[in-house]
C-alpha atoms as a PDB file:
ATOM      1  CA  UNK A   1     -37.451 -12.875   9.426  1.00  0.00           C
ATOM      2  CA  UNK A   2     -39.024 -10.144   7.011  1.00  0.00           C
ATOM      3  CA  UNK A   3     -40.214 -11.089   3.638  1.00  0.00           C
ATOM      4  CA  UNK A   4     -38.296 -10.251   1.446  1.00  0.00           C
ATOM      5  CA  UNK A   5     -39.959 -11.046  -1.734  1.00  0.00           C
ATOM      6  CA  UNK A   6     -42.668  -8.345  -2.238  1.00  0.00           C
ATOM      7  CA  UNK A   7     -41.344  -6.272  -5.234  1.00  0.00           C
ATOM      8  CA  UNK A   8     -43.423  -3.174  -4.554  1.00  0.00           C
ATOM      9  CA  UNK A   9     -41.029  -2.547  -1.607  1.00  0.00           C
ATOM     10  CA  UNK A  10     -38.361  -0.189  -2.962  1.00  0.00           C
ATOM     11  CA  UNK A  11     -35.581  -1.990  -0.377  1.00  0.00           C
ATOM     12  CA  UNK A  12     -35.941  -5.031   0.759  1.00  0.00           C
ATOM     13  CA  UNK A  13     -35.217  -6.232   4.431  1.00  0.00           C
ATOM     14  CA  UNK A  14     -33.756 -10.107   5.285  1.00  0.00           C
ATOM     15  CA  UNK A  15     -32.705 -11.130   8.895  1.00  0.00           C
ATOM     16  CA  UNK A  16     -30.245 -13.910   9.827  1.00  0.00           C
ATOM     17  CA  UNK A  17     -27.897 -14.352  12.934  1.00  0.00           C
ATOM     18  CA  UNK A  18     -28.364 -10.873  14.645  1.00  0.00           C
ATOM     19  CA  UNK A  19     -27.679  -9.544  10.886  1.00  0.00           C
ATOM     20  CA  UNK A  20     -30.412  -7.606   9.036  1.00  0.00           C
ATOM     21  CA  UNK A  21     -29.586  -6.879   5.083  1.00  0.00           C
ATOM     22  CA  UNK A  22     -30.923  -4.009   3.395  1.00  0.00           C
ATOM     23  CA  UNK A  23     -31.024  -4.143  -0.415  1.00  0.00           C
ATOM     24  CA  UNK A  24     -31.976  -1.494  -2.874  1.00  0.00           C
ATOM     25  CA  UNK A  25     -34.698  -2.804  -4.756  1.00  0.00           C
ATOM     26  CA  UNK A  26     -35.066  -0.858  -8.075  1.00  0.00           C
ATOM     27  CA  UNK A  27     -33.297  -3.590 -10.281  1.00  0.00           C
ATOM     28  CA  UNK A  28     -35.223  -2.170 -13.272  1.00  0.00           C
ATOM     29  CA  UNK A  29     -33.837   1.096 -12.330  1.00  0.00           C
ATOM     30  CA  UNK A  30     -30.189  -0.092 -11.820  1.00  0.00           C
ATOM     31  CA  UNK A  31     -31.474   0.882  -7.865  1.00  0.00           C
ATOM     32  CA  UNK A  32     -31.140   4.227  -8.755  1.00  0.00           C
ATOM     33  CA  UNK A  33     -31.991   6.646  -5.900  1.00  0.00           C
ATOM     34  CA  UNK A  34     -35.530   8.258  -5.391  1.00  0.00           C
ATOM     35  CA  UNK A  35     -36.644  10.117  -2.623  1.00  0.00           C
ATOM     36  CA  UNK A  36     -39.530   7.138  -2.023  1.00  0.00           C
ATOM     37  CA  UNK A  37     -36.794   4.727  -1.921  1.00  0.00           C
ATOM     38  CA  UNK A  38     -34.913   7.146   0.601  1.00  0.00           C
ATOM     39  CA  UNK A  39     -37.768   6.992   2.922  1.00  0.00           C
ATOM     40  CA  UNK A  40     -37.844   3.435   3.081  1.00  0.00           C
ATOM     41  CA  UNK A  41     -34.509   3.002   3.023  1.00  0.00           C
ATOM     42  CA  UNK A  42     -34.047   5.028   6.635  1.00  0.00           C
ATOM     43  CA  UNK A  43     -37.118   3.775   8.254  1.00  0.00           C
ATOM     44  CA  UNK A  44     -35.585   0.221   7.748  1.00  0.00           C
ATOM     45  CA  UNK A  45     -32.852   1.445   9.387  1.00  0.00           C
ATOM     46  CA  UNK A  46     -34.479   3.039  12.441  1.00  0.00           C
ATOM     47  CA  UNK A  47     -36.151   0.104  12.982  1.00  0.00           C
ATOM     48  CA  UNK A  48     -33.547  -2.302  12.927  1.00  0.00           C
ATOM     49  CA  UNK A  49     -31.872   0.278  15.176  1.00  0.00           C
ATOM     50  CA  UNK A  50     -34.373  -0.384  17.685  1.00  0.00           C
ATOM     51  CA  UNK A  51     -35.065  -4.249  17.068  1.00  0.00           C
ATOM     52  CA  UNK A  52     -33.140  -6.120  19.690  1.00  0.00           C
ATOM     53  CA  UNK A  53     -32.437  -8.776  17.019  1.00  0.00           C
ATOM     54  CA  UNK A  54     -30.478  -6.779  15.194  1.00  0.00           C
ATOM     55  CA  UNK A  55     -26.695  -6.591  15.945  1.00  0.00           C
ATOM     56  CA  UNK A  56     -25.153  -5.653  12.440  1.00  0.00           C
ATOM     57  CA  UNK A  57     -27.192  -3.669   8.942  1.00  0.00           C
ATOM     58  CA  UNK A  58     -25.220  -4.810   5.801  1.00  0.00           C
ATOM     59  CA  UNK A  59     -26.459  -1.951   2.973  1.00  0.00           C
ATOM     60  CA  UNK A  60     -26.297  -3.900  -0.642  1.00  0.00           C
ATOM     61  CA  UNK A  61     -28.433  -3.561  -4.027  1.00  0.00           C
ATOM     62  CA  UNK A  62     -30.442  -6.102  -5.498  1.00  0.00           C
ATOM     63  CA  UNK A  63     -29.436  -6.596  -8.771  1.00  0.00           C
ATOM     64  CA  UNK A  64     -25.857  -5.966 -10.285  1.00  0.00           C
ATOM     65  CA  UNK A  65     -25.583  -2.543  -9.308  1.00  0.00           C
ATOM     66  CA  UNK A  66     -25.380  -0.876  -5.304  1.00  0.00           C
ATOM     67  CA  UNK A  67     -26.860   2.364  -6.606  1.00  0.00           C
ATOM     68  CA  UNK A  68     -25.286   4.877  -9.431  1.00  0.00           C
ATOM     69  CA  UNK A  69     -27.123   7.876  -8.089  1.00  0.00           C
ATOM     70  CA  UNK A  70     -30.374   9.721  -8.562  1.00  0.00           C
ATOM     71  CA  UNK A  71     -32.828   8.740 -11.409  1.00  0.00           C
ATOM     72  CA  UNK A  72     -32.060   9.977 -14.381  1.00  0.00           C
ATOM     73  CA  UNK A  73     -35.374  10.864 -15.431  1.00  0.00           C
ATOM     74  CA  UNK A  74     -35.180  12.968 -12.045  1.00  0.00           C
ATOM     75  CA  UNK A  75     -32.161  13.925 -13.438  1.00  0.00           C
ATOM     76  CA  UNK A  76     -33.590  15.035 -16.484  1.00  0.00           C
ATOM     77  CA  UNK A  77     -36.963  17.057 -15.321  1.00  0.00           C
ATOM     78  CA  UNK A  78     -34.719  18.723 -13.194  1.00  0.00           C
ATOM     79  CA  UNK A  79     -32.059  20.300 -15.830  1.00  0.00           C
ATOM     80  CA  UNK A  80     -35.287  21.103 -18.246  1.00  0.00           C
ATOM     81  CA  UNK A  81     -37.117  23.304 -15.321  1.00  0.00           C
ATOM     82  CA  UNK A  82     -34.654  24.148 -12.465  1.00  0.00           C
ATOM     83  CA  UNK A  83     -37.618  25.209 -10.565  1.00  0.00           C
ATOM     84  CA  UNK A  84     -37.977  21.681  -9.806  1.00  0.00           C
ATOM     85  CA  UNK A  85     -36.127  20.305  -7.182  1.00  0.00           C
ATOM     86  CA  UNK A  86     -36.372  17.526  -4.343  1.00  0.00           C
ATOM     87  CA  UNK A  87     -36.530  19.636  -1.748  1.00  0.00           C
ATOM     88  CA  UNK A  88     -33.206  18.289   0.088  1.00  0.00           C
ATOM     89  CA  UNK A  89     -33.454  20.885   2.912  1.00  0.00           C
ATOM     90  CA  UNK A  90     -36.664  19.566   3.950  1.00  0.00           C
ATOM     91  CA  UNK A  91     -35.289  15.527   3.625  1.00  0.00           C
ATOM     92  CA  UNK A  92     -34.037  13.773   6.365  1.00  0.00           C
ATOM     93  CA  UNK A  93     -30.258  13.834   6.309  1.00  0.00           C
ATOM     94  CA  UNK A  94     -28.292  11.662   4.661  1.00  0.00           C
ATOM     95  CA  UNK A  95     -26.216  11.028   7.487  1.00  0.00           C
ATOM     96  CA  UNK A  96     -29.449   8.855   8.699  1.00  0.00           C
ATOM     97  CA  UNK A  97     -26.909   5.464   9.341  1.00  0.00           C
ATOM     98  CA  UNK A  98     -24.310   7.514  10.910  1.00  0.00           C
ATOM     99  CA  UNK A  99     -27.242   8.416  13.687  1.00  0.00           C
ATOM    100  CA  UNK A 100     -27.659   4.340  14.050  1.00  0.00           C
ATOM    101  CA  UNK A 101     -25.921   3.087  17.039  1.00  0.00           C
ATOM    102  CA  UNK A 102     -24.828  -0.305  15.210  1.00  0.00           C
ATOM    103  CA  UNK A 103     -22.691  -0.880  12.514  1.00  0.00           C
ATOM    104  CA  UNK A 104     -24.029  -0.174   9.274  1.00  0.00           C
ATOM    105  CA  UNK A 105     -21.467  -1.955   6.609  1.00  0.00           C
ATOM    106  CA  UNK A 106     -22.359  -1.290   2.831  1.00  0.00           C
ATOM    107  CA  UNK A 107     -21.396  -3.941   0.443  1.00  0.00           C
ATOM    108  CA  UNK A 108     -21.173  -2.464  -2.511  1.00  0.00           C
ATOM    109  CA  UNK A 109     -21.797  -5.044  -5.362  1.00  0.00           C
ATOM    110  CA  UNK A 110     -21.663  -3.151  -8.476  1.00  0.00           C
ATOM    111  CA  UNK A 111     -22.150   0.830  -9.940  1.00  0.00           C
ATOM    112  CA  UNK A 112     -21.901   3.332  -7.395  1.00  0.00           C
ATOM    113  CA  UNK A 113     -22.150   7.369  -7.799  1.00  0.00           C
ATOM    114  CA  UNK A 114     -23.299  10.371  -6.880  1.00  0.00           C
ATOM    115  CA  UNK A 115     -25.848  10.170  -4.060  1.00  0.00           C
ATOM    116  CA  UNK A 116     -24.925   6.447  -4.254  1.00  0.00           C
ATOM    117  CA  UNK A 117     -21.738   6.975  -3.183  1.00  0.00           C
ATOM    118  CA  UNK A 118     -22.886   9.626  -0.827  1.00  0.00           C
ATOM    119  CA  UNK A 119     -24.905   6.976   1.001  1.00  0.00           C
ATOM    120  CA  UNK A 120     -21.922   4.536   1.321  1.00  0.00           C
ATOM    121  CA  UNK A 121     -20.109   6.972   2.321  1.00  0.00           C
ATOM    122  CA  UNK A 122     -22.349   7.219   5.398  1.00  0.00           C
ATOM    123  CA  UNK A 123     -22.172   3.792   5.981  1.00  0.00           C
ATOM    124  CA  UNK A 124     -19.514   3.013   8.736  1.00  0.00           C
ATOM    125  CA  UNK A 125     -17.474  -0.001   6.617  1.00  0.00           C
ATOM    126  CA  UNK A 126     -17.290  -0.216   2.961  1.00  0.00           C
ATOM    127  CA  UNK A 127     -16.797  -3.851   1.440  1.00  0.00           C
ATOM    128  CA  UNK A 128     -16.549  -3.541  -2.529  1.00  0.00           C
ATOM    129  CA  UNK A 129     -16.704  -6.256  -5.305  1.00  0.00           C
ATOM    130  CA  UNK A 130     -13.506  -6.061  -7.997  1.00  0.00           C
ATOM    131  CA  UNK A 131     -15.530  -5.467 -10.501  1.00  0.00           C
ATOM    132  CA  UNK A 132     -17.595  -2.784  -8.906  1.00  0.00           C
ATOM    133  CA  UNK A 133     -17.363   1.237 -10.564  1.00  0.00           C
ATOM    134  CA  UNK A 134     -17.244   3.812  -8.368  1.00  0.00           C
ATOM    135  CA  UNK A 135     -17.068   7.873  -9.475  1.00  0.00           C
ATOM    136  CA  UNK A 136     -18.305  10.926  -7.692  1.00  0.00           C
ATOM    137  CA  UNK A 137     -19.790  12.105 -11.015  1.00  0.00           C
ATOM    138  CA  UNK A 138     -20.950  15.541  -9.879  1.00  0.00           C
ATOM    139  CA  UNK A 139     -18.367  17.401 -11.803  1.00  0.00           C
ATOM    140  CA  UNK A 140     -19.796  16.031 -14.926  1.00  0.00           C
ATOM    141  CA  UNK A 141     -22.848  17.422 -14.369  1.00  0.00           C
ATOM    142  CA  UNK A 142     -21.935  20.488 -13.436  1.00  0.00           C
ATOM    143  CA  UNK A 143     -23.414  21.027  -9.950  1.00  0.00           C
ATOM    144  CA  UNK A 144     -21.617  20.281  -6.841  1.00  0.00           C
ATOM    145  CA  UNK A 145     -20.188  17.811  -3.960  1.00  0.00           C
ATOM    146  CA  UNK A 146     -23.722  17.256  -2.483  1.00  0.00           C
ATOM    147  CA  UNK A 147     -25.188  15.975   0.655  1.00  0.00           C
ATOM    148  CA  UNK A 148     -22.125  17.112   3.034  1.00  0.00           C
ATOM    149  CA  UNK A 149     -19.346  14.621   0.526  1.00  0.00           C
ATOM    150  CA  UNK A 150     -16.702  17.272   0.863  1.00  0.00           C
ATOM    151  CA  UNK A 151     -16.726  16.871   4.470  1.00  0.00           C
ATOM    152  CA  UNK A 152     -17.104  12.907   4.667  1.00  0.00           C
ATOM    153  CA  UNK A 153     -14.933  11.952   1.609  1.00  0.00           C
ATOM    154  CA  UNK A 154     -11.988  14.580   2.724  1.00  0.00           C
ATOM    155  CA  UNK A 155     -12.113  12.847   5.948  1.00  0.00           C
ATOM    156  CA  UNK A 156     -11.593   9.230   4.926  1.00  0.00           C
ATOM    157  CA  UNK A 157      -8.967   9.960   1.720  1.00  0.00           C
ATOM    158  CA  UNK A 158      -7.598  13.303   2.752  1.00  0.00           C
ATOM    159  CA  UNK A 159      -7.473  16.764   1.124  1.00  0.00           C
ATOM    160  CA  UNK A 160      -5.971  15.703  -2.445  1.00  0.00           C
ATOM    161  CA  UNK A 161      -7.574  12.180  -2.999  1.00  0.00           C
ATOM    162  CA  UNK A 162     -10.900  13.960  -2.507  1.00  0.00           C
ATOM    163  CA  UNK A 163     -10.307  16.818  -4.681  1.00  0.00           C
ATOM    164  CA  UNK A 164      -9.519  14.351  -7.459  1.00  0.00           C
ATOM    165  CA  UNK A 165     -11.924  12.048  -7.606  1.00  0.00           C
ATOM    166  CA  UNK A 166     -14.215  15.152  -7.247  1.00  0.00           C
ATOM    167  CA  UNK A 167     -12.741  17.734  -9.671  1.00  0.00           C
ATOM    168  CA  UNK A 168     -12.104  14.242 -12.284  1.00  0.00           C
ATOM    169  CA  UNK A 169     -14.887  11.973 -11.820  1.00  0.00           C
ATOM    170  CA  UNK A 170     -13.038   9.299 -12.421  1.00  0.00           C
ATOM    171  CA  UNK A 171     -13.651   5.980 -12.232  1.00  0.00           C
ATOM    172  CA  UNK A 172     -12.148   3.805  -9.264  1.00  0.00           C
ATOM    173  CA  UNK A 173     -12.519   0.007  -9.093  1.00  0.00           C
ATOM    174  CA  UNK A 174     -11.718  -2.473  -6.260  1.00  0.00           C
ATOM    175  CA  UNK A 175      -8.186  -2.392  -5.328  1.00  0.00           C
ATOM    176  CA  UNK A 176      -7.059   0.861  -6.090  1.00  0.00           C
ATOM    177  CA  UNK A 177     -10.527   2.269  -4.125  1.00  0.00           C
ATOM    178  CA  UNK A 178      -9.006  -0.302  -1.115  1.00  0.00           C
ATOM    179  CA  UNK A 179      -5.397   2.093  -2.017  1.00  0.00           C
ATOM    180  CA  UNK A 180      -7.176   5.557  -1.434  1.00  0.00           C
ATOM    181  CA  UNK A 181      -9.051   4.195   1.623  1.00  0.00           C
ATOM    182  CA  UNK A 182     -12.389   5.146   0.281  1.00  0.00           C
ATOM    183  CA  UNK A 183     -13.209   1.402   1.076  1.00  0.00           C
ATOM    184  CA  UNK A 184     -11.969  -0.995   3.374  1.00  0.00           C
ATOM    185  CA  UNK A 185     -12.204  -4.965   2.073  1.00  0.00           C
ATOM    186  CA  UNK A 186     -12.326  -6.021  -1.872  1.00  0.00           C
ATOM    187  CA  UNK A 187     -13.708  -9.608  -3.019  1.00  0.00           C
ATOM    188  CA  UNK A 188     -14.800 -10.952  -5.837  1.00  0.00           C
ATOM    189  CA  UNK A 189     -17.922 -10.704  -6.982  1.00  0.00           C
ATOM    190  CA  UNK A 190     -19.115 -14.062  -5.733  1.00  0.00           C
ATOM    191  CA  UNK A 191     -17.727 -13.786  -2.483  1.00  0.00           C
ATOM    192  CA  UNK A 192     -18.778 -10.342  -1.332  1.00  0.00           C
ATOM    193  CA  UNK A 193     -21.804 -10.866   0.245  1.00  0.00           C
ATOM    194  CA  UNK A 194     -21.110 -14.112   1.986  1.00  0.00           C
ATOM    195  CA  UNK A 195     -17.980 -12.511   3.158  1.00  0.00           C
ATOM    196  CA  UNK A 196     -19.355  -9.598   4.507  1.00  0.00           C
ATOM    197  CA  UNK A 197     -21.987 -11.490   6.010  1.00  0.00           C
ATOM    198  CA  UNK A 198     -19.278 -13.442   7.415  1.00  0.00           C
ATOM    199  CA  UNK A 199     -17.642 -10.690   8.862  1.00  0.00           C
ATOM    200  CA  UNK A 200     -21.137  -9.324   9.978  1.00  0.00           C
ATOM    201  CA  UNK A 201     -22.214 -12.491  11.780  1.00  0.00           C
ATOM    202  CA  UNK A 202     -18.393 -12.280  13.751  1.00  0.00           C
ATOM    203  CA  UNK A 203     -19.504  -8.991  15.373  1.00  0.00           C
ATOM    204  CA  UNK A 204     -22.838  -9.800  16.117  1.00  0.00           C
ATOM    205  CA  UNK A 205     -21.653 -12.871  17.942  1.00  0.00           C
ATOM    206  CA  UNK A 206     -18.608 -11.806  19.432  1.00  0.00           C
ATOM    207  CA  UNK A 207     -18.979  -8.210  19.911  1.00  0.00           C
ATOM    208  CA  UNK A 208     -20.939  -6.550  22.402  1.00  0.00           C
ATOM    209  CA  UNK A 209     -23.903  -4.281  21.422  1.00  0.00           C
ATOM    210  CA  UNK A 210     -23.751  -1.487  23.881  1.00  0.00           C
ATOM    211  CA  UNK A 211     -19.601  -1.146  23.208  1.00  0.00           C
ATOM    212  CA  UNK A 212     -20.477  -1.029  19.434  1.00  0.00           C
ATOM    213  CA  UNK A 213     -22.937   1.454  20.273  1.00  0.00           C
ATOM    214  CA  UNK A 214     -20.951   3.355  22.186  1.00  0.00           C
ATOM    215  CA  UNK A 215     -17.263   3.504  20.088  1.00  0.00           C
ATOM    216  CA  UNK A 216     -19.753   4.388  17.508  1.00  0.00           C
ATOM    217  CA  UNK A 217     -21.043   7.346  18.875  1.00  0.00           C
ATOM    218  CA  UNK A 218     -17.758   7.816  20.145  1.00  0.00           C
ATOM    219  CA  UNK A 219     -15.664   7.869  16.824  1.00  0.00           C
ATOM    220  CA  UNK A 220     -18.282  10.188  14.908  1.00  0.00           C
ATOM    221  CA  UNK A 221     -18.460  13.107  17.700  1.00  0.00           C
ATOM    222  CA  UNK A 222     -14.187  12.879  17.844  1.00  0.00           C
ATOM    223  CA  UNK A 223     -14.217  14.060  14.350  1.00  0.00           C
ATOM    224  CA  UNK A 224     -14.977  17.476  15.552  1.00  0.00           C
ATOM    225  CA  UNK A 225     -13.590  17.989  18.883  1.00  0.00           C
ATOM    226  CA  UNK A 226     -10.071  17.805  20.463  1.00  0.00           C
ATOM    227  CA  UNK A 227      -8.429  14.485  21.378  1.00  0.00           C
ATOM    228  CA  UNK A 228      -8.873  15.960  25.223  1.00  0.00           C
ATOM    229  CA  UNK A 229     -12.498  15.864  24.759  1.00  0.00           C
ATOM    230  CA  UNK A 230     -12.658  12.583  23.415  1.00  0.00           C
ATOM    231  CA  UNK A 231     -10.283  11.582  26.104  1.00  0.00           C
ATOM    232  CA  UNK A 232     -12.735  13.087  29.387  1.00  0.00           C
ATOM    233  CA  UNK A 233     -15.968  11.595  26.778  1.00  0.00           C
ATOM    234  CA  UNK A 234     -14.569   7.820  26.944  1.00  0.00           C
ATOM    235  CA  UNK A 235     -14.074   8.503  31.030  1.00  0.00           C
ATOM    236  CA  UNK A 236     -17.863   9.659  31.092  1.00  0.00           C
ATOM    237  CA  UNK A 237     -19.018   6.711  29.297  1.00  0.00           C
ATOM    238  CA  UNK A 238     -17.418   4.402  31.701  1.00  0.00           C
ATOM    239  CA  UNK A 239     -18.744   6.045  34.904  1.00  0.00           C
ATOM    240  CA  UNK A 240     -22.336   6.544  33.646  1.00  0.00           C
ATOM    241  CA  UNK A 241     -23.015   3.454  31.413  1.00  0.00           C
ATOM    242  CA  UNK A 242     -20.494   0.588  30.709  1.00  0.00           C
ATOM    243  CA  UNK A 243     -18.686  -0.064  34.215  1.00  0.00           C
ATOM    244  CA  UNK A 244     -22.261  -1.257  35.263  1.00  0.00           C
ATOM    245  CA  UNK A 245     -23.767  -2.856  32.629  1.00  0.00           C
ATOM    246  CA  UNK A 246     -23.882  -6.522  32.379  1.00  0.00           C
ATOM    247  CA  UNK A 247     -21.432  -6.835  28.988  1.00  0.00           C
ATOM    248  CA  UNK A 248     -18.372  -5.707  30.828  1.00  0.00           C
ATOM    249  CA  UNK A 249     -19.032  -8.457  33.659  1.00  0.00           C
ATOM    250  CA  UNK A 250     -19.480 -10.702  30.277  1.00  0.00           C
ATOM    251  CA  UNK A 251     -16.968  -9.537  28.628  1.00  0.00           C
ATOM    252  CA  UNK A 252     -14.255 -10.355  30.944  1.00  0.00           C
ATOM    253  CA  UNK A 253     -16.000 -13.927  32.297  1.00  0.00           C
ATOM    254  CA  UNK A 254     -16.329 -15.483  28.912  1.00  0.00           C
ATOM    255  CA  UNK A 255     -12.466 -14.336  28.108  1.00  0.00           C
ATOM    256  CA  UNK A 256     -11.170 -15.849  31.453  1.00  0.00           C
ATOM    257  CA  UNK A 257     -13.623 -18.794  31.111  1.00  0.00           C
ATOM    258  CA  UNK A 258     -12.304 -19.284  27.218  1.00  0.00           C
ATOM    259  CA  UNK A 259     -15.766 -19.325  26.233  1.00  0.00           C
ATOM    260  CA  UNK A 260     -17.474 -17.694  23.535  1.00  0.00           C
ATOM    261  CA  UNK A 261     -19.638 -13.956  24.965  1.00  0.00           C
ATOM    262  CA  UNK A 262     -23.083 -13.681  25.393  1.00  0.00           C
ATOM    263  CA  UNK A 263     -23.546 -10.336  25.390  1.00  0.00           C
ATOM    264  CA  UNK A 264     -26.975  -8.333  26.056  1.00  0.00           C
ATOM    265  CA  UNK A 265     -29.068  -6.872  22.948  1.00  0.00           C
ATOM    266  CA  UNK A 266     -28.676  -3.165  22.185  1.00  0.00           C
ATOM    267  CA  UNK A 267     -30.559  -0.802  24.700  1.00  0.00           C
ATOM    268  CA  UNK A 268     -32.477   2.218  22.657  1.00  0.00           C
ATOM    269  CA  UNK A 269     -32.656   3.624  26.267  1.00  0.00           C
ATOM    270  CA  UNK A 270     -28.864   3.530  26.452  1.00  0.00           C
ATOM    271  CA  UNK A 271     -28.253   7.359  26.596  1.00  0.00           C
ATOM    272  CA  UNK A 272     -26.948   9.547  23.846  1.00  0.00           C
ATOM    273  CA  UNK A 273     -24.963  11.819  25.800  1.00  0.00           C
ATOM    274  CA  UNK A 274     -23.205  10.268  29.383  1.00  0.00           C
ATOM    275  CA  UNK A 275     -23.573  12.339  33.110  1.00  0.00           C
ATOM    276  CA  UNK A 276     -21.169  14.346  33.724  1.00  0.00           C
ATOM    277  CA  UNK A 277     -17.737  12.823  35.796  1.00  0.00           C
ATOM    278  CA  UNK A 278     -18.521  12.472  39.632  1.00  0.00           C
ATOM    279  CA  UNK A 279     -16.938  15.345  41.749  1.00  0.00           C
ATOM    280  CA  UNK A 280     -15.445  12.785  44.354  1.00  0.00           C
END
């Protein structure tokens, strides 16, 4: 398990039952996001991406917020000289968890805007606490949907939703964000984390890593093609990776045998991009 406890890290990392949990860790800051904390933030998850231990990444903040976007003092050096800027062209994407072939399930525990919002966005599930605020916020200060949210927020609410909760910044809380579909489970406060740990430790131990990986993958790259091509895609998957591997044996013996799975651990070798369908 990683240590957790060293406060100089900017997120923290804590393994249990195939889970790892990432927390911001700028509590002073509210976790506010800075490009330092970015950095850590993806590395973590590249290399729980690649750590066989790791089935599910829960995304949280330590503290009572999740994040409520970039530093203000940031913020503030920026609007005084213009000139200065953090250089997001040159900055890994922030689709980083999207690029993860596990499940990557924020829990969002308290504020969350702007570029924090951005980052749950890229998560693939969003739990939320009731009490949680969550607001775009970019209209109110004047600059626009960054980091690709027009594309990802349109997406998961549709045309309208998204134009509102841009063009308004309002703020949306628990149930009404589970309405709009910009998250998918609410709890209360107390019970977020456990449950989404709960739900966490359910896939790790009863779903199998290379189909996560794959319907992953899968689901992402169907955004922008026809349903045809995701149709001959799944085919390709199944003649070049899963028909052989050892989970779909597994799969099927532990449901006939009424026993729980024991699937393999995550592959990085598994490929990105399946052979093409036999001619025969």
């Amino acid at each position: 398990m990683t240590d957790p406890t060293t406060s100089e890290r900017l997120v923290l990392r804590d393994d249990t039952d195939g889970v790892a949990i990432l927390s911001f860790n700028r509590p002073d800051r509210n976790n506010s996001w800075s490009v330092p904390m970015e950095k850590e933030y993806y590395q973590l998850l590249r290399e729980c991406g690649d750590d066989p231990a790791v089935r599910v990444i829960i995304v949280t903040g330590n503290g009572r917020s999740f994040c409520p976007g970039m530093d203000t003092n940031t913020l503030a050096d920026q609007a005084a000289d213009p000139t200065l800027n953090t250089q997001p062209h040159k900055r890994e994407p922030i689709t980083t968890p999207r690029t993860i072939r596990k499940p990557v399930i924020a829990a969002i525990n308290g504020g969350c805007a702007g570029i924090g919002l951005i980052a749950a966005m890229n998560c693939d599930l969003r739990f939320v606490s009731s009490k949680a605020k969550i607001t775009c916020a970019f209209s109110q200060r004047g600059i626009m949907a960054e980091h690709g949210l027009a594309h990802s927020l349109t997406r998961v609410v549709g045309t309208s939703r998204a134009l509102d909760l841009l063009f308004s910044s309002r703020i949306v809380m628990g149930q009404e964000a589970v309405e709009l579909g910009l998250v998918d489970r609410v709890f209360e406060p107390d019970e977020l984390l456990p449950r989404t740990l709960e739900y966490a430790r359910g896939l790790a131990a009863n779903s199998s890593p290379v189909s996560m990986g794959v319907m992953k993958q899968q689901v992402y790259e169907a955004l922008e093609t026809t349903q045809e091509e995701a149709r001959t895609m799944a085919i390709r998957w199944w003649y070049d990776v899963l028909r052989d591997h050892s989970d779909f044996k597994e799969g099927v013996m532990s449901y006939l045998e009424k026993r729980p799975p024991a699937f393999s651990p995550w592959d990085p070798a598994t490929p990105t991009v399946p052979a093409p369908l036999p001619n025969d």
